[in-house]
PDB file of N, CA and C in Angstrom:
ATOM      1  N   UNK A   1       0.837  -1.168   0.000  1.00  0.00           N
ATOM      2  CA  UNK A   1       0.000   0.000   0.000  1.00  0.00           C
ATOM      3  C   UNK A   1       0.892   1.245   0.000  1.00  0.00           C
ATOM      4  N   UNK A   2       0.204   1.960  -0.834  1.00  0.00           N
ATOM      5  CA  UNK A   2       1.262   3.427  -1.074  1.00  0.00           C
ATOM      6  C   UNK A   2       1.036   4.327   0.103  1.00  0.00           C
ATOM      7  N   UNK A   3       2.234   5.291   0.574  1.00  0.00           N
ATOM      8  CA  UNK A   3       2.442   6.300   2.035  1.00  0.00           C
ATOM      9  C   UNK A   3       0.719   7.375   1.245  1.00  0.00           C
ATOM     10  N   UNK A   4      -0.200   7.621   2.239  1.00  0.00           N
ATOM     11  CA  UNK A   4      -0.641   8.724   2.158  1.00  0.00           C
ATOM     12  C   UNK A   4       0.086   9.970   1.409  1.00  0.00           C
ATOM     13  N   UNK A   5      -0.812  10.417   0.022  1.00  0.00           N
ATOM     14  CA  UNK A   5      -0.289  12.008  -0.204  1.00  0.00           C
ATOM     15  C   UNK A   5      -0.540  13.304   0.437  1.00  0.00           C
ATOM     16  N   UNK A   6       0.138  13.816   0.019  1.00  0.00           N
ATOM     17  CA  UNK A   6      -0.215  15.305   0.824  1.00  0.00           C
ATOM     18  C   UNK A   6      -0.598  16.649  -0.693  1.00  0.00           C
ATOM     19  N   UNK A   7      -1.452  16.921  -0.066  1.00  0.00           N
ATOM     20  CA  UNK A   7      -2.299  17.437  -0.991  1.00  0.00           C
ATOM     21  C   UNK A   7      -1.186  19.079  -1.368  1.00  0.00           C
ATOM     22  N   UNK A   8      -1.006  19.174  -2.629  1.00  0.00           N
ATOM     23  CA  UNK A   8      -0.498  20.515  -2.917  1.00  0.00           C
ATOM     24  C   UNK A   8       0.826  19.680  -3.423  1.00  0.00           C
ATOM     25  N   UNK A   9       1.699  19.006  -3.106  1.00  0.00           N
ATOM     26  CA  UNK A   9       3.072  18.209  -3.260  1.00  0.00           C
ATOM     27  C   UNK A   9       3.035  17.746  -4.508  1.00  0.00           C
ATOM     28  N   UNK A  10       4.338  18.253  -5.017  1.00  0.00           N
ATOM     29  CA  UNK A  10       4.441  17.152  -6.861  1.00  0.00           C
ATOM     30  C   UNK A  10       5.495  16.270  -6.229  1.00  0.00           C
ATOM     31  N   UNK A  11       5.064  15.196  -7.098  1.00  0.00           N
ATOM     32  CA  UNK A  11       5.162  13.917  -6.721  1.00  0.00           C
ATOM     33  C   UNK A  11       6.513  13.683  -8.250  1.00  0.00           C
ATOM     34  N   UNK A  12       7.736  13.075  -8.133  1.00  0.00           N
ATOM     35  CA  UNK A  12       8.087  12.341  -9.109  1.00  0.00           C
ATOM     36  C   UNK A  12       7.816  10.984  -9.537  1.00  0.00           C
ATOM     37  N   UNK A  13       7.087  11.011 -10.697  1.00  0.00           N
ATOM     38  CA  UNK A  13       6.435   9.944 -11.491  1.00  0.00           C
ATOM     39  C   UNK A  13       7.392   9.623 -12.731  1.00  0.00           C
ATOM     40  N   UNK A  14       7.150   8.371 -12.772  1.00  0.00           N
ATOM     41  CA  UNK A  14       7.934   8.005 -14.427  1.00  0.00           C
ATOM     42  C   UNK A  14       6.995   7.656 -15.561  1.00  0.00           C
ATOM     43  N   UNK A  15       7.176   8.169 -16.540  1.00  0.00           N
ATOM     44  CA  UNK A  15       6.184   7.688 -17.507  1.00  0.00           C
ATOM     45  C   UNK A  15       6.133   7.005 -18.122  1.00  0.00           C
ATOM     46  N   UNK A  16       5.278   6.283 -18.129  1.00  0.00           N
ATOM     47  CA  UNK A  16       5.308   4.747 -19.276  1.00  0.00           C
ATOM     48  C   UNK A  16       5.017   5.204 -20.764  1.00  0.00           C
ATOM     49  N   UNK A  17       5.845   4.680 -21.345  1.00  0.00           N
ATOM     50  CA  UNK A  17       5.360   4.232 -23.323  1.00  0.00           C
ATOM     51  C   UNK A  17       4.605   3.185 -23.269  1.00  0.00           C
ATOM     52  N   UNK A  18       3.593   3.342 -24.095  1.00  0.00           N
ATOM     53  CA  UNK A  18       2.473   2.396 -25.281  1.00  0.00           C
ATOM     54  C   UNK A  18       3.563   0.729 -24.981  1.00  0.00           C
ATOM     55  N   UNK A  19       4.659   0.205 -24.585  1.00  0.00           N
ATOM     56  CA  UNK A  19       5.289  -0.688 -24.524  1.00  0.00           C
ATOM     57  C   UNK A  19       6.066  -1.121 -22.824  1.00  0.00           C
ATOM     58  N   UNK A  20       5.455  -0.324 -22.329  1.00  0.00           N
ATOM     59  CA  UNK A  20       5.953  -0.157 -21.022  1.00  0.00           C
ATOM     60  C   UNK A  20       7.041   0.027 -20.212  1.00  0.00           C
ATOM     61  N   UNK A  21       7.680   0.486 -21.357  1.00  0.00           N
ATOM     62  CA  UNK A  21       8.843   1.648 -21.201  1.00  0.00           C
ATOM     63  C   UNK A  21       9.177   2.610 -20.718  1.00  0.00           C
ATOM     64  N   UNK A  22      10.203   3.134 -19.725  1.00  0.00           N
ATOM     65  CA  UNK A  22       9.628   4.208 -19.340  1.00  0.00           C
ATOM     66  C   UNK A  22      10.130   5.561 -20.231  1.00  0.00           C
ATOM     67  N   UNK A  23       9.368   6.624 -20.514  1.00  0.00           N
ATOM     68  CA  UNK A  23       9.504   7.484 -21.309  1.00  0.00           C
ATOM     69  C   UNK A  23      10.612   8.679 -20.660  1.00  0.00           C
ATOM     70  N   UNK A  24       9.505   9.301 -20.013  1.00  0.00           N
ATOM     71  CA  UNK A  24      10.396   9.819 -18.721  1.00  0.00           C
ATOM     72  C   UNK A  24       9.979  10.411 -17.644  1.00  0.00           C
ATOM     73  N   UNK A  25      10.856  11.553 -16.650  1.00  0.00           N
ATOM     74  CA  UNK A  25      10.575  11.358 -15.441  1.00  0.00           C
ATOM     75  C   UNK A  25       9.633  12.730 -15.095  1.00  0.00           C
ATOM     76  N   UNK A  26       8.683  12.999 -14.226  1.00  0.00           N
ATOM     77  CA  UNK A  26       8.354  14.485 -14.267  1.00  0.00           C
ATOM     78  C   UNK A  26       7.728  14.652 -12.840  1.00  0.00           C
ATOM     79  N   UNK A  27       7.607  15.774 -12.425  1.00  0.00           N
ATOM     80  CA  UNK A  27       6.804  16.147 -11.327  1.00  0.00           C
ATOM     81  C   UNK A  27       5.502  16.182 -11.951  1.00  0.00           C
ATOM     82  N   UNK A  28       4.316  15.221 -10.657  1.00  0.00           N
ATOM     83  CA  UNK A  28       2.958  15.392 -11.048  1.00  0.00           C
ATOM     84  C   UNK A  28       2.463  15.921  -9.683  1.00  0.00           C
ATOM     85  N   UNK A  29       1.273  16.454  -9.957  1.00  0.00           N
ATOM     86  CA  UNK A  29       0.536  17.274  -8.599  1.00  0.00           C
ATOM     87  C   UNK A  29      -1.150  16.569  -9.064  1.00  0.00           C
ATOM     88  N   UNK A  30      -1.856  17.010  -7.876  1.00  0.00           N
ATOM     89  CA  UNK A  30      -3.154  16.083  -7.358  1.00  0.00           C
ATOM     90  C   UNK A  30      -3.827  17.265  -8.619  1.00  0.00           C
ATOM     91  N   UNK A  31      -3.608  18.131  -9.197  1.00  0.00           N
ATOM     92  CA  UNK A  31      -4.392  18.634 -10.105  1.00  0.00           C
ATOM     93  C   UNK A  31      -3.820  18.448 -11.022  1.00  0.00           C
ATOM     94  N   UNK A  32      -2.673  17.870 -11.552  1.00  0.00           N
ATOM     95  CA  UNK A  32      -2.051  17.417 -13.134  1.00  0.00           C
ATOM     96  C   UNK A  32      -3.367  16.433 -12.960  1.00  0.00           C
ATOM     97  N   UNK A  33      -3.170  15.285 -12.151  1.00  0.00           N
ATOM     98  CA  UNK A  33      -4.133  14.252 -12.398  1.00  0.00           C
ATOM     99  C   UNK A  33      -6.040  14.331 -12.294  1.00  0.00           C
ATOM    100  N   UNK A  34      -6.266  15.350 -11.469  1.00  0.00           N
ATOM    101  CA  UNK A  34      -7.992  15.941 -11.666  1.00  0.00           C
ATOM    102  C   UNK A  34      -7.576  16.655 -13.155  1.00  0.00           C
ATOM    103  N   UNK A  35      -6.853  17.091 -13.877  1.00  0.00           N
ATOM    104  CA  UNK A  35      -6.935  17.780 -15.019  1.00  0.00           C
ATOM    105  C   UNK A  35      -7.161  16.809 -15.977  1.00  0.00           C
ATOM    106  N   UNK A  36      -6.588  15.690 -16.292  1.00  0.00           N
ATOM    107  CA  UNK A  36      -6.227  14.420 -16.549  1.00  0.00           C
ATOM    108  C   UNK A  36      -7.749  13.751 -16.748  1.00  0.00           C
ATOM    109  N   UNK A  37      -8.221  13.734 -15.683  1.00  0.00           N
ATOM    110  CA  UNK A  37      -9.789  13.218 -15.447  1.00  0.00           C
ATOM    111  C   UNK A  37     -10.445  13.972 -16.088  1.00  0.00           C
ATOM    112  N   UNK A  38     -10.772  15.246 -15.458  1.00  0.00           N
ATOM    113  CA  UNK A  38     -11.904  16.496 -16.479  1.00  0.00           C
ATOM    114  C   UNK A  38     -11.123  16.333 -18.078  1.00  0.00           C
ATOM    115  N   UNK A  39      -9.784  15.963 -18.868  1.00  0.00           N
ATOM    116  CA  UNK A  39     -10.002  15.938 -19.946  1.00  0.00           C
ATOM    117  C   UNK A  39     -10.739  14.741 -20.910  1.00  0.00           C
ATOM    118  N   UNK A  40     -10.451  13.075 -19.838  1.00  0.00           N
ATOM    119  CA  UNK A  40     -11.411  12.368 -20.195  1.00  0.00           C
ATOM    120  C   UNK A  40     -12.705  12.495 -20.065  1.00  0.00           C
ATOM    121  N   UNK A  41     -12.970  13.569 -19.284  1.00  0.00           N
ATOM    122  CA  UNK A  41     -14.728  13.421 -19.596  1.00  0.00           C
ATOM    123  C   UNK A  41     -15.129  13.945 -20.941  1.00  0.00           C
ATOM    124  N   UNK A  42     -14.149  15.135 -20.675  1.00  0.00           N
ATOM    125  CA  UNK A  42     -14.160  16.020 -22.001  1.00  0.00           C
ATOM    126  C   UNK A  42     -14.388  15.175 -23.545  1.00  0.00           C
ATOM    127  N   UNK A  43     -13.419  13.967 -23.437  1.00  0.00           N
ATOM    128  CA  UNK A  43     -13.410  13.628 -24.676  1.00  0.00           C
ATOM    129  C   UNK A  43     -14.239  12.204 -24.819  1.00  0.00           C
ATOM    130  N   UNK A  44     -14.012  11.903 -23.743  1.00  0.00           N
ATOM    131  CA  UNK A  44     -15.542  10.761 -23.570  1.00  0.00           C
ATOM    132  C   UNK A  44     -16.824  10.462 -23.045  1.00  0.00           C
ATOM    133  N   UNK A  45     -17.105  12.087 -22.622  1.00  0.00           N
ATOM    134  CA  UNK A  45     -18.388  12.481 -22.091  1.00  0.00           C
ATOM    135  C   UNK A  45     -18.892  11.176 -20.682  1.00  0.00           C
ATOM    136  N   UNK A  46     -17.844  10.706 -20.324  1.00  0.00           N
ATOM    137  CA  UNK A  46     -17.938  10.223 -18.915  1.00  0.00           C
ATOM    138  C   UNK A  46     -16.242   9.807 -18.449  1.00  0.00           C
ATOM    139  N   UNK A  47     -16.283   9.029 -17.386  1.00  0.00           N
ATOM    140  CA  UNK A  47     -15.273   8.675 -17.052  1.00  0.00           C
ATOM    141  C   UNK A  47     -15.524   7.586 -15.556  1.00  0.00           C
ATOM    142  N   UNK A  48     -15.010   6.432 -16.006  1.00  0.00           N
ATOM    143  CA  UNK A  48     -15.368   5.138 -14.927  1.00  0.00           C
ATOM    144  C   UNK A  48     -14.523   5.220 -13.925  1.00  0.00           C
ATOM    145  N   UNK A  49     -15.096   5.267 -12.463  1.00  0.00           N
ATOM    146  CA  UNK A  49     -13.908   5.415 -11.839  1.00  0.00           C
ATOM    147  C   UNK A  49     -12.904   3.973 -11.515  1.00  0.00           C
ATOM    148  N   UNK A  50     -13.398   2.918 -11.361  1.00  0.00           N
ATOM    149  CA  UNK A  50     -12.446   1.913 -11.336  1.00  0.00           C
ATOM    150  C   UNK A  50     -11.207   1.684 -12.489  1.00  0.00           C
ATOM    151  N   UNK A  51     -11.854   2.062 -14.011  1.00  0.00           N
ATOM    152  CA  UNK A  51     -10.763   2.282 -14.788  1.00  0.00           C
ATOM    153  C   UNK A  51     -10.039   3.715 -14.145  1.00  0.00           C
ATOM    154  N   UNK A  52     -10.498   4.856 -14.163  1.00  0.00           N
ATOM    155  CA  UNK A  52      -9.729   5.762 -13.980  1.00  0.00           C
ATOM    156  C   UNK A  52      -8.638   5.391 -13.154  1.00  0.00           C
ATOM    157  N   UNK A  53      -8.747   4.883 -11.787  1.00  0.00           N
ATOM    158  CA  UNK A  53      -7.931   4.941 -11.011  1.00  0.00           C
ATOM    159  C   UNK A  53      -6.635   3.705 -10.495  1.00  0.00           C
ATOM    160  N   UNK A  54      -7.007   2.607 -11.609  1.00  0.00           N
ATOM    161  CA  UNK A  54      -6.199   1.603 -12.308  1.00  0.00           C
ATOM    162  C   UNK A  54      -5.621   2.206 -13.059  1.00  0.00           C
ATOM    163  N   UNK A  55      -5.636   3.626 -14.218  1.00  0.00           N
ATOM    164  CA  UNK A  55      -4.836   4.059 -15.085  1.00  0.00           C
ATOM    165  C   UNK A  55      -3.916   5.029 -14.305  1.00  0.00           C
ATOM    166  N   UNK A  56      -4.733   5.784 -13.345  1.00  0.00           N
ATOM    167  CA  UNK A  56      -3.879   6.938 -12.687  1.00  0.00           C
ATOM    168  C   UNK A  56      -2.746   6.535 -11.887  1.00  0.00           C
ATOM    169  N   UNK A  57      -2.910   5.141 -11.159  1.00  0.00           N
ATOM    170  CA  UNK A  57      -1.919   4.370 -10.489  1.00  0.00           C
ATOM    171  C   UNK A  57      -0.941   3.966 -11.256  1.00  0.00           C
ATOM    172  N   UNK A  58      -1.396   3.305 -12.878  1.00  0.00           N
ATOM    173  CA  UNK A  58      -0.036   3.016 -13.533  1.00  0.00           C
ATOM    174  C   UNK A  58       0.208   3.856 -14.087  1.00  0.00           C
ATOM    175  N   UNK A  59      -0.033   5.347 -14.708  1.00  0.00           N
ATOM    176  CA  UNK A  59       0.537   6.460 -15.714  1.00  0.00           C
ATOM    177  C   UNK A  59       1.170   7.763 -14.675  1.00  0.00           C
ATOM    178  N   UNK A  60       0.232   7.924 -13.426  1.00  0.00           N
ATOM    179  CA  UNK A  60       1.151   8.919 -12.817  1.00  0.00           C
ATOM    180  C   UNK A  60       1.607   8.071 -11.108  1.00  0.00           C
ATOM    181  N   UNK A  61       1.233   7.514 -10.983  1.00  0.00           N
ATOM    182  CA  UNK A  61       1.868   7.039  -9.810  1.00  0.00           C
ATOM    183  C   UNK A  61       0.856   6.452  -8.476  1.00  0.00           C
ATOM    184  N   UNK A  62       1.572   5.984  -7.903  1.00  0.00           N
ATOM    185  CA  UNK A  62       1.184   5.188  -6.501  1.00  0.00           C
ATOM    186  C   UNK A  62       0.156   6.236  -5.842  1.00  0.00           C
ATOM    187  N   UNK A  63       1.066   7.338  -5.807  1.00  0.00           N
ATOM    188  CA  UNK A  63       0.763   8.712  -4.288  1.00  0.00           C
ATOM    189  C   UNK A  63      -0.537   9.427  -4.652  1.00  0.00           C
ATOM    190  N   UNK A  64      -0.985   9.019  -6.085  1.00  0.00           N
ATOM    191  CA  UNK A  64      -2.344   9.685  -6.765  1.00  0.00           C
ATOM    192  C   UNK A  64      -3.933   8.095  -6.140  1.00  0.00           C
ATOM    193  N   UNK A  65      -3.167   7.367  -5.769  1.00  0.00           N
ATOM    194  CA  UNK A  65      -4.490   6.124  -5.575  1.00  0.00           C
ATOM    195  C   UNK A  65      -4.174   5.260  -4.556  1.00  0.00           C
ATOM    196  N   UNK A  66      -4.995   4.522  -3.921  1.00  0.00           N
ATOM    197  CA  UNK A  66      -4.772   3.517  -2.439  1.00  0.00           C
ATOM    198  C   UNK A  66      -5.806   2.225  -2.932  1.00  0.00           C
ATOM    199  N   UNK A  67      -5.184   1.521  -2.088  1.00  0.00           N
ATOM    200  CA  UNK A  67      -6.389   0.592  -2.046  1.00  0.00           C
ATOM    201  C   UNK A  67      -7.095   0.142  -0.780  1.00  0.00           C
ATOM    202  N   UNK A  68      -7.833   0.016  -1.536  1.00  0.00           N
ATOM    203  CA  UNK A  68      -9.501   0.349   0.047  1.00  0.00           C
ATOM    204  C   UNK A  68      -9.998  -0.974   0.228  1.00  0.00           C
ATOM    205  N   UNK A  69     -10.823  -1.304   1.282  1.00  0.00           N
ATOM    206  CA  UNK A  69     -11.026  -2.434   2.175  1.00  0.00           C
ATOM    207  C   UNK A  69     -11.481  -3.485   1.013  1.00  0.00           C
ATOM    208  N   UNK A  70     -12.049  -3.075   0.297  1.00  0.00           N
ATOM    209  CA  UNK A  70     -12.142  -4.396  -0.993  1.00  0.00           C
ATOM    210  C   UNK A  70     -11.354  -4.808  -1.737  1.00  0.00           C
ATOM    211  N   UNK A  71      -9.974  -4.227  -1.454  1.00  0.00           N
ATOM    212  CA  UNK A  71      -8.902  -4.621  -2.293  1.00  0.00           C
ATOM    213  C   UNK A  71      -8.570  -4.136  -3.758  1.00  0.00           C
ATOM    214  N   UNK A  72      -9.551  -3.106  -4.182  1.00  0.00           N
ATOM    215  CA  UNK A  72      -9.535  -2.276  -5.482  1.00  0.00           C
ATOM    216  C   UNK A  72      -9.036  -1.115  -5.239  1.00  0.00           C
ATOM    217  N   UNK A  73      -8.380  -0.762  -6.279  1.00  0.00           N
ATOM    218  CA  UNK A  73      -7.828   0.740  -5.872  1.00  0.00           C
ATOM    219  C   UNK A  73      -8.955   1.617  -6.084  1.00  0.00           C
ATOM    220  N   UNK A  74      -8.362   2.439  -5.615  1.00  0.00           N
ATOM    221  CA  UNK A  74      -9.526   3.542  -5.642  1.00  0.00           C
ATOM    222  C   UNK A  74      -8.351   4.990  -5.338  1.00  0.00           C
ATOM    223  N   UNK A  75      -9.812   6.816  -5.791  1.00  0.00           N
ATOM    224  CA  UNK A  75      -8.701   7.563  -6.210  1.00  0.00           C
ATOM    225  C   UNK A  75      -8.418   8.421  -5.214  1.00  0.00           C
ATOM    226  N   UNK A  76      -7.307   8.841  -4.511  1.00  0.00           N
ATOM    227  CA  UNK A  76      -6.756   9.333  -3.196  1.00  0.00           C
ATOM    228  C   UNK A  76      -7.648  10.756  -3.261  1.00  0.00           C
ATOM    229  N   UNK A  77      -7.710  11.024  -1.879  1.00  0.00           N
ATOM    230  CA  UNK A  77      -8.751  11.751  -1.706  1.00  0.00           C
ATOM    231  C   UNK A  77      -8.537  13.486  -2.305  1.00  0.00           C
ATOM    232  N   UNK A  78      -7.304  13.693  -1.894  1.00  0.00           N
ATOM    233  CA  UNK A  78      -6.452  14.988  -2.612  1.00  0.00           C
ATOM    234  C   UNK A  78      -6.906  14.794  -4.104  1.00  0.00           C
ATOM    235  N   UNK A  79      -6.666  14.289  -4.490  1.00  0.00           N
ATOM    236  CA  UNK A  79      -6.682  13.780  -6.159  1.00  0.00           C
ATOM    237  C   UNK A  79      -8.412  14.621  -6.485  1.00  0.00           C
ATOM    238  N   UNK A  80      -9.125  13.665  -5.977  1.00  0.00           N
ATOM    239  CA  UNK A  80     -11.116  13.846  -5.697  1.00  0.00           C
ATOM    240  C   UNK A  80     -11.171  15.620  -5.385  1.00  0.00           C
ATOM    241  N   UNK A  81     -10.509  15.630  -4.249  1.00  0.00           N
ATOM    242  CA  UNK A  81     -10.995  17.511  -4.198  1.00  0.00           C
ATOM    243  C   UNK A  81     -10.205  18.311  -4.737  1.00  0.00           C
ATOM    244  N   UNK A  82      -9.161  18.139  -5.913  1.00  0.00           N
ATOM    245  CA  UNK A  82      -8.856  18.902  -7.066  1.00  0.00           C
ATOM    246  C   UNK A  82      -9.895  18.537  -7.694  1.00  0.00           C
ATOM    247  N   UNK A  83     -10.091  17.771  -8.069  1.00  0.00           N
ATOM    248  CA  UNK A  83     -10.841  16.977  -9.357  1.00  0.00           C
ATOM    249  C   UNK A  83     -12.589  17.928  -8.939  1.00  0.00           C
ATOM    250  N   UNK A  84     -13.375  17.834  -8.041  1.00  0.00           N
ATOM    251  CA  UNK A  84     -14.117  18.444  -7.667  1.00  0.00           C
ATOM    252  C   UNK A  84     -14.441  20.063  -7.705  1.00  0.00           C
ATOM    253  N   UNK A  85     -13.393  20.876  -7.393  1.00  0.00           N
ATOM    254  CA  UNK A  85     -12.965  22.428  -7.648  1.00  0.00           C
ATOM    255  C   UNK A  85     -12.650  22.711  -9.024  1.00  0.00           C
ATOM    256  N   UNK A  86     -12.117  21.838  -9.757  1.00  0.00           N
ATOM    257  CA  UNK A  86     -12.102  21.821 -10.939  1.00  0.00           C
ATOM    258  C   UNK A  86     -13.162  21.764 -12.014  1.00  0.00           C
ATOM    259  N   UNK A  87     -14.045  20.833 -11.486  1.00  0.00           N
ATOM    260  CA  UNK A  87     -15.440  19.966 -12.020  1.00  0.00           C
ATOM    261  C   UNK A  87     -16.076  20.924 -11.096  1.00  0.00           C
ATOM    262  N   UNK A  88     -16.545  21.513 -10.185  1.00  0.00           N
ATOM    263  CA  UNK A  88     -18.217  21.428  -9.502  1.00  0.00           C
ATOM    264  C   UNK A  88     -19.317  22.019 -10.199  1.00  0.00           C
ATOM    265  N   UNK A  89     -19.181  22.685 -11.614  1.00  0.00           N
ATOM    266  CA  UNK A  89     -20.380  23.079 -12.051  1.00  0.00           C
ATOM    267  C   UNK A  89     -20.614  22.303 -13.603  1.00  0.00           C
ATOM    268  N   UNK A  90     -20.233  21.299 -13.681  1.00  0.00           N
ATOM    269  CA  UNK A  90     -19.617  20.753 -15.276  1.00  0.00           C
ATOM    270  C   UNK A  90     -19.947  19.583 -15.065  1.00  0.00           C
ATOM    271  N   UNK A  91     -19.458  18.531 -14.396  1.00  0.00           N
ATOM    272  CA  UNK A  91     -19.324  17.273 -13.827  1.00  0.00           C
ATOM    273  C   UNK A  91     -20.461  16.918 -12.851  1.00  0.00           C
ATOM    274  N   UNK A  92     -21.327  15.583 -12.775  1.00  0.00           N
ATOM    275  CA  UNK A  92     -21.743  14.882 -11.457  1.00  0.00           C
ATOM    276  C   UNK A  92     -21.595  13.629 -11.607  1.00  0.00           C
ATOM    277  N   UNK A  93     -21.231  12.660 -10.665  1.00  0.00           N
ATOM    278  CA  UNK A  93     -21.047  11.536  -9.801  1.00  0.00           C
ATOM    279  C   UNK A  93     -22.273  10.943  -9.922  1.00  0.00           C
ATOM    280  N   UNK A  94     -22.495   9.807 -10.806  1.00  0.00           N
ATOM    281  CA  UNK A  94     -23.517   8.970 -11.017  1.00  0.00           C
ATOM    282  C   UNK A  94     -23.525   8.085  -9.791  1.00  0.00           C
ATOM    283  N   UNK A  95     -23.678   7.705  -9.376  1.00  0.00           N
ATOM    284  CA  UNK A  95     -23.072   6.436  -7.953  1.00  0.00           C
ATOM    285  C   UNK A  95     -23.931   5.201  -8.525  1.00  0.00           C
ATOM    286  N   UNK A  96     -25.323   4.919  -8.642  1.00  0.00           N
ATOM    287  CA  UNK A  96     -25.233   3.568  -9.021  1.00  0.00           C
ATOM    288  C   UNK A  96     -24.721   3.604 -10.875  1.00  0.00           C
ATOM    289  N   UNK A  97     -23.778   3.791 -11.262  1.00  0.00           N
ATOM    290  CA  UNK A  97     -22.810   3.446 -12.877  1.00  0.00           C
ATOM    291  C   UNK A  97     -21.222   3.534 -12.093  1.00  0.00           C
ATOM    292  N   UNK A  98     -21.202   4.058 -11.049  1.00  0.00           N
ATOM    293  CA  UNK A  98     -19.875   4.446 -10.194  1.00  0.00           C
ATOM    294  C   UNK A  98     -18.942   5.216 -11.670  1.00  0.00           C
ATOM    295  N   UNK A  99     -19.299   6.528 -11.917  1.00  0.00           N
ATOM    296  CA  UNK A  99     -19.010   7.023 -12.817  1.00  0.00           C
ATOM    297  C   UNK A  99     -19.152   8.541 -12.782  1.00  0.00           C
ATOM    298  N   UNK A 100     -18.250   9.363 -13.297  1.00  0.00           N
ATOM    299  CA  UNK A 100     -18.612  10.932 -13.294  1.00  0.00           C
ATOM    300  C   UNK A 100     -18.935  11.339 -14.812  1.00  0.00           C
ATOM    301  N   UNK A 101     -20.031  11.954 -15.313  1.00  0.00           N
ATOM    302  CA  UNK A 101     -20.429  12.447 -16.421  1.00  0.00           C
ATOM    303  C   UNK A 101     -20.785  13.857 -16.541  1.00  0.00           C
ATOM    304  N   UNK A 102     -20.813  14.378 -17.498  1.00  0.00           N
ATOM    305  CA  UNK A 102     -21.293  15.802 -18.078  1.00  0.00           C
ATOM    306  C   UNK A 102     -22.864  15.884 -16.942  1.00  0.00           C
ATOM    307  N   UNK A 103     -22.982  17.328 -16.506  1.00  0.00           N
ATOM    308  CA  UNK A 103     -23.982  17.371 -16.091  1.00  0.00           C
ATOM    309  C   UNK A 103     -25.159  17.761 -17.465  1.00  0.00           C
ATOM    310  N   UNK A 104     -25.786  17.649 -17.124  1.00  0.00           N
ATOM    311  CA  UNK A 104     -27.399  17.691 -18.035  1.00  0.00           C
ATOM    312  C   UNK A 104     -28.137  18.758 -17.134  1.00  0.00           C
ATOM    313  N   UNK A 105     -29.358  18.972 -18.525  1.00  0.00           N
ATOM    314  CA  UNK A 105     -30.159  20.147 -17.477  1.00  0.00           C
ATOM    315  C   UNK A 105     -31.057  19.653 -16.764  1.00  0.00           C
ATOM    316  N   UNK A 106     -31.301  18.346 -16.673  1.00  0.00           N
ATOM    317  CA  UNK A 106     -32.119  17.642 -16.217  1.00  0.00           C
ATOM    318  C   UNK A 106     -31.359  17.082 -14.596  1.00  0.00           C
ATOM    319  N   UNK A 107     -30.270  17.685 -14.286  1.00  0.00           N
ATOM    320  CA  UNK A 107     -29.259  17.412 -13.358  1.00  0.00           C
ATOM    321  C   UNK A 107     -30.290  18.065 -11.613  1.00  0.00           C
ATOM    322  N   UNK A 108     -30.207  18.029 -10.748  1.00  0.00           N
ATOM    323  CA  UNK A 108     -30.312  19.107  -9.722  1.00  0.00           C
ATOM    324  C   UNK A 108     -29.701  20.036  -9.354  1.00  0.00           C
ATOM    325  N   UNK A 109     -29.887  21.262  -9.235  1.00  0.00           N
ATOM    326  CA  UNK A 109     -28.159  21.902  -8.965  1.00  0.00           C
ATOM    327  C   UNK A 109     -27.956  22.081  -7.645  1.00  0.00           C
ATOM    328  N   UNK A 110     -26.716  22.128  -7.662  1.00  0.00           N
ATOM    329  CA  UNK A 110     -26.262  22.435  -7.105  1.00  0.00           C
ATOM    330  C   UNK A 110     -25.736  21.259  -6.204  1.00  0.00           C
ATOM    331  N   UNK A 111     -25.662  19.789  -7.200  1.00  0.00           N
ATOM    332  CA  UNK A 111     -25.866  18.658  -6.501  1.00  0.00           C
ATOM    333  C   UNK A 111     -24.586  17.660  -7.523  1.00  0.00           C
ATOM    334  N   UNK A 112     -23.863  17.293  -6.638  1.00  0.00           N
ATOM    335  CA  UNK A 112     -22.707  16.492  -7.624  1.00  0.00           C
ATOM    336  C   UNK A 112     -23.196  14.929  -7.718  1.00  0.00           C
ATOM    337  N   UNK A 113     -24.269  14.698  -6.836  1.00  0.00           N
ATOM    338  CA  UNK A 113     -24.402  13.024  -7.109  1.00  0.00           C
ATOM    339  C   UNK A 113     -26.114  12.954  -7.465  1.00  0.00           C
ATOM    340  N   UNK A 114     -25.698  12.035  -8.298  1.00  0.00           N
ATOM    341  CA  UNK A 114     -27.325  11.872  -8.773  1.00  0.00           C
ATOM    342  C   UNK A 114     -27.388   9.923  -8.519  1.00  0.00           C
ATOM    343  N   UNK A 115     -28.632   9.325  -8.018  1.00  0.00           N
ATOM    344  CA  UNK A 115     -28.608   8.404  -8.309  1.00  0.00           C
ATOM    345  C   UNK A 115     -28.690   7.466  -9.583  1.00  0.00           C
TER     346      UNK A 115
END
């Protein structure tokens, strides 16, 4: 299990190639990776969080995800409240698809989770 992050801290990550190579080395922060997220919604008008946070663990690192009492990773909480300040008028949290999508006008406002 990865040390707790600390929210605001860039983290050195290595980057993987398409071959699992590593490309190279860079400082990442809990909003490189909420930026990361809001651009997959962007381009896939949702975003799953169990994939997300299986990709964020292997493309930017350990200190961005944990794994939680079921043994799945899941996405560190720093990570969630960039990702949130970033997202809160754009984005809501489907919970039964366990998924974040484009809000709709059919949304509630002022409300990030819809069932």
């Amino acid at each position: 299990m990865a040390l707790p992050a600390v929210a605001g801290t860039a983290y050195t990550t290595a980057i993987t190639g398409p071959r699992g190579g590593m490309v190279e080395e860079q400082q990442v922060t809990a909003g490189d990776v909420a930026r990361w997220m809001a651009d997959q919604i962007a381009e896939h008008g949702l975003l799953d969080q169990a994939a997300a946070a299986e990709t964020i663990g292997r493309t930017f690192g350990t200190a961005f995800v944990y794994e939680n009492r079921n043994g799945t990773w899941a996405i560190a909480r720093h990570v969630l409240a960039a990702f949130r300040k970033l997202t809160a008028d754009t984005v809501v949290w489907e919970r039964s698809a366990q998924l974040w999508r484009h809000r709709m006008p059919s949304d509630p406002p002022g409300r990030r989770q819809v069932d």
